[in-house]
Protein backbone atom coordinates (compact mmCIF):
# COMPACT_ATOMS: atom_id res chain seq x y z
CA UNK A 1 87.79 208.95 110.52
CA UNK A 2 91.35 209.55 109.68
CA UNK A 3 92.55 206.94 112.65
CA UNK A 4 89.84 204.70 111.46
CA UNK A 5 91.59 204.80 107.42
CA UNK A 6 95.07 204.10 108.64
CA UNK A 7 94.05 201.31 110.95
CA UNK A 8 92.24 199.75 107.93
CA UNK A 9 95.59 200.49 105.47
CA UNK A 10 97.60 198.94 108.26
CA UNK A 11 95.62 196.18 108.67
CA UNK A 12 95.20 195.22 105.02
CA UNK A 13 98.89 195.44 104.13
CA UNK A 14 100.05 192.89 107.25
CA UNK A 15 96.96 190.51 105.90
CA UNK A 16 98.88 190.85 102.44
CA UNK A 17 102.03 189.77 103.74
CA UNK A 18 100.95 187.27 106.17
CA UNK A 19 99.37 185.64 103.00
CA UNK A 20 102.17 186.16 100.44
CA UNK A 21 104.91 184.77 102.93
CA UNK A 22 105.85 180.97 102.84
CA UNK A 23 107.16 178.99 105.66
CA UNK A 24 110.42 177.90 104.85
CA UNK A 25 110.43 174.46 105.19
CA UNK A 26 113.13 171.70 104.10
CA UNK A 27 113.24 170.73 100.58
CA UNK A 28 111.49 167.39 99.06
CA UNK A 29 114.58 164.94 97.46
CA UNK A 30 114.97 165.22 94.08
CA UNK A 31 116.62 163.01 91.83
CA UNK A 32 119.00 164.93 89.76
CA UNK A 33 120.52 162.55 87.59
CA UNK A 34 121.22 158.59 86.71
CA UNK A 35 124.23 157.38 85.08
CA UNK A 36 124.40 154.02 83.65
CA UNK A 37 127.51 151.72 83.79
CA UNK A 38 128.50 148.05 83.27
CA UNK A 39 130.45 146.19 86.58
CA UNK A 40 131.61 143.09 84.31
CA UNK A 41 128.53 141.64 83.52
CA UNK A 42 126.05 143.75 85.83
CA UNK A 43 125.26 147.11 85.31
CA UNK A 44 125.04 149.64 87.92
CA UNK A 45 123.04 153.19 88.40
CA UNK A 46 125.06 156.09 89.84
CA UNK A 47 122.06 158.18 91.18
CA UNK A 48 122.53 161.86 92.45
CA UNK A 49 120.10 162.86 95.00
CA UNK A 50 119.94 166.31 96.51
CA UNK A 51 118.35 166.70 99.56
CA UNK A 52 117.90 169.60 102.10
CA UNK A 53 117.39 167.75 105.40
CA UNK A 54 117.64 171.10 107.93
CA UNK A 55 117.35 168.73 110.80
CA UNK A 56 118.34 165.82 112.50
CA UNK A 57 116.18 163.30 112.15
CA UNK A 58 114.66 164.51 108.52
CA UNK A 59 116.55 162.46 105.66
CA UNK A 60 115.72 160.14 102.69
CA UNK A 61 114.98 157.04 104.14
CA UNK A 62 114.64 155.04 100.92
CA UNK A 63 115.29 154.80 96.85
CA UNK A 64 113.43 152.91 94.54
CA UNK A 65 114.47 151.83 91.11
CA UNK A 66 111.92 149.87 89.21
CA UNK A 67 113.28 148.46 85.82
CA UNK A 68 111.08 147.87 83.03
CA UNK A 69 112.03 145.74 80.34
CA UNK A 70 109.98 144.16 77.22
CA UNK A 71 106.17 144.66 78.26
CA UNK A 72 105.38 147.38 80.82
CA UNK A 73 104.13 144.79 83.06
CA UNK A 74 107.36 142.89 83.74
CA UNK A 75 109.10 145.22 86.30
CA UNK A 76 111.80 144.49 89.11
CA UNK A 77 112.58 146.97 92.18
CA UNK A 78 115.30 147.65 94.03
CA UNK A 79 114.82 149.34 97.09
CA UNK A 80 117.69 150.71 98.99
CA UNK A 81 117.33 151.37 102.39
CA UNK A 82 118.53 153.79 104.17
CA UNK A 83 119.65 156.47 106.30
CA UNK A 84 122.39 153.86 107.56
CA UNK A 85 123.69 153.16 104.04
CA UNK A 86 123.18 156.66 102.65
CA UNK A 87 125.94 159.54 103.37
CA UNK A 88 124.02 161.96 103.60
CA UNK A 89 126.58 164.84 105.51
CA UNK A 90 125.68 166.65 101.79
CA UNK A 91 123.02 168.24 100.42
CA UNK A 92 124.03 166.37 97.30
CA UNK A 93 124.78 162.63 97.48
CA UNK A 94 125.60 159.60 95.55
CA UNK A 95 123.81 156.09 95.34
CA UNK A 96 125.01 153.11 93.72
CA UNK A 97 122.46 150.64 92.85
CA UNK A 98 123.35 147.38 91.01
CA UNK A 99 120.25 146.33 88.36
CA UNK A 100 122.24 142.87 87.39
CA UNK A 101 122.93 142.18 83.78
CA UNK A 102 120.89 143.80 81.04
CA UNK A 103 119.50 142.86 77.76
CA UNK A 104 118.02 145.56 75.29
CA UNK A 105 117.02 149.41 76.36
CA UNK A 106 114.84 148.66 79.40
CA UNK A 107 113.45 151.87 81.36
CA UNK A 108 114.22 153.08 84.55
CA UNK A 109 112.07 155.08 87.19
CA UNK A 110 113.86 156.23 90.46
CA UNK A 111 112.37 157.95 93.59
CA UNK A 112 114.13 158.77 96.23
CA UNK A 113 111.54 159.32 99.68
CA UNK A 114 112.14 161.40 102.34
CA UNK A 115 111.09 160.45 105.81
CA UNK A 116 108.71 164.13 106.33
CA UNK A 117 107.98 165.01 102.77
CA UNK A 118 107.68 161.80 101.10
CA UNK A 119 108.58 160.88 97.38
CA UNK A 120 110.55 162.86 95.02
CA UNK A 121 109.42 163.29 91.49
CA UNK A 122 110.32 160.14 89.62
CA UNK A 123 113.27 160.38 87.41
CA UNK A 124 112.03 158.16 84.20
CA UNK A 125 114.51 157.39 81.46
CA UNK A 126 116.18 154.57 79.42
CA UNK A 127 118.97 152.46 80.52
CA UNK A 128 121.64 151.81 77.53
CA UNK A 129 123.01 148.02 77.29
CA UNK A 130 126.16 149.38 76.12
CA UNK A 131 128.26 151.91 77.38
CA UNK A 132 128.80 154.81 75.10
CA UNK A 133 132.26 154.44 74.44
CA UNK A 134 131.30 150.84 73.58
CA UNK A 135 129.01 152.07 71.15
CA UNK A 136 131.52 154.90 69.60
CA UNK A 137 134.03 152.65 68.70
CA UNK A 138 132.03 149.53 67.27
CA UNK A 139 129.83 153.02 65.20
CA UNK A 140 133.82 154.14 64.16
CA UNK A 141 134.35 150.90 62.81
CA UNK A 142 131.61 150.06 60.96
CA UNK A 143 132.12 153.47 59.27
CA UNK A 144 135.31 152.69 58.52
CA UNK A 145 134.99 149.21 56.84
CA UNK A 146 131.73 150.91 55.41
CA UNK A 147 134.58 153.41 53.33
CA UNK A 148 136.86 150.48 52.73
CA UNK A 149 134.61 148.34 51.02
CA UNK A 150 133.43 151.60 48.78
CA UNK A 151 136.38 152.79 48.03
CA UNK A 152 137.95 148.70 46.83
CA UNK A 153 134.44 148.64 44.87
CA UNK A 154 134.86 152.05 43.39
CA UNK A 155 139.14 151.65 42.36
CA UNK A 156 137.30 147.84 40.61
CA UNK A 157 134.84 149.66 38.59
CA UNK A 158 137.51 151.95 36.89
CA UNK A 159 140.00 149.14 36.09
């Protein structure tokens, strides 16, 4: 009986940690962040991807960007192909993508899809039609005339 218990205990705890053990395998892509700039009139995306391709041969093969402006149904993609025009020798890499000239705050989904595991989790956020500098300075301004023009009213009223 006492052979019989430990071969039971023994056989029970390697079940346990065949079952609580995970292969490791290589990591999906994910998409860890967009930047938005303006190229003259265009505006580009600066996408970060991180990828953990363990192997040759397993890479992201493609990245989507589809840009929605006005109405959700009016929407553009821009598919980069890839791996010959990714650098991938990383685990983290960039990816330019040019989106042409903007008008208003469209949104922006990007996937990037590996050739084993597939698509990433979409990154989803809004593209600004200004740059944020832009948008400091012309904000600065109108403060400032805002002050001007209150302080000239305010020296008229007590004269």
């Amino acid at each position: 009986m006492n052979k019989l218990s430990t071969c039971i205990i023994i056989a029970t705890v390697v079940l346990v940690c065949l079952y609580s053990v995970k292969p490791a395998l290589a990591d999906k892509p994910q998409v860890r962040s967009v930047i938005a700039w303006n190229d003259g009139a265009d505006t580009k995306l600066n996408i970060t991807i991180y990828h953990n391709g363990e192997v040759p041969g397993h890479y992201v093969d493609n990245i989507t960007v589809v840009v929605t402006t006005g109405t959700p149904n009016v929407s553009q993609t821009f598919p980069q192909s890839a791996p010959h025009t990714l650098d991938q020798s990383t685990l983290t890499f960039n990816v330019t993508v040019n989106i042409g000239p903007l008008s208003d705050t469209p949104m922006a989904q990007v996937k990037a899809y590996c050739n084993i595991h597939g698509p990433s989790d979409p990154w989803t956020g809004s593209i600004p039609e200004y740059e944020v500098p832009i948008l400091l300075l012309a904000l600065t301004g109108a403060t400032s005339a805002f002050l001007f023009v209150k302080r000239k009213s305010r020296a008229k009223m007590t004269t």
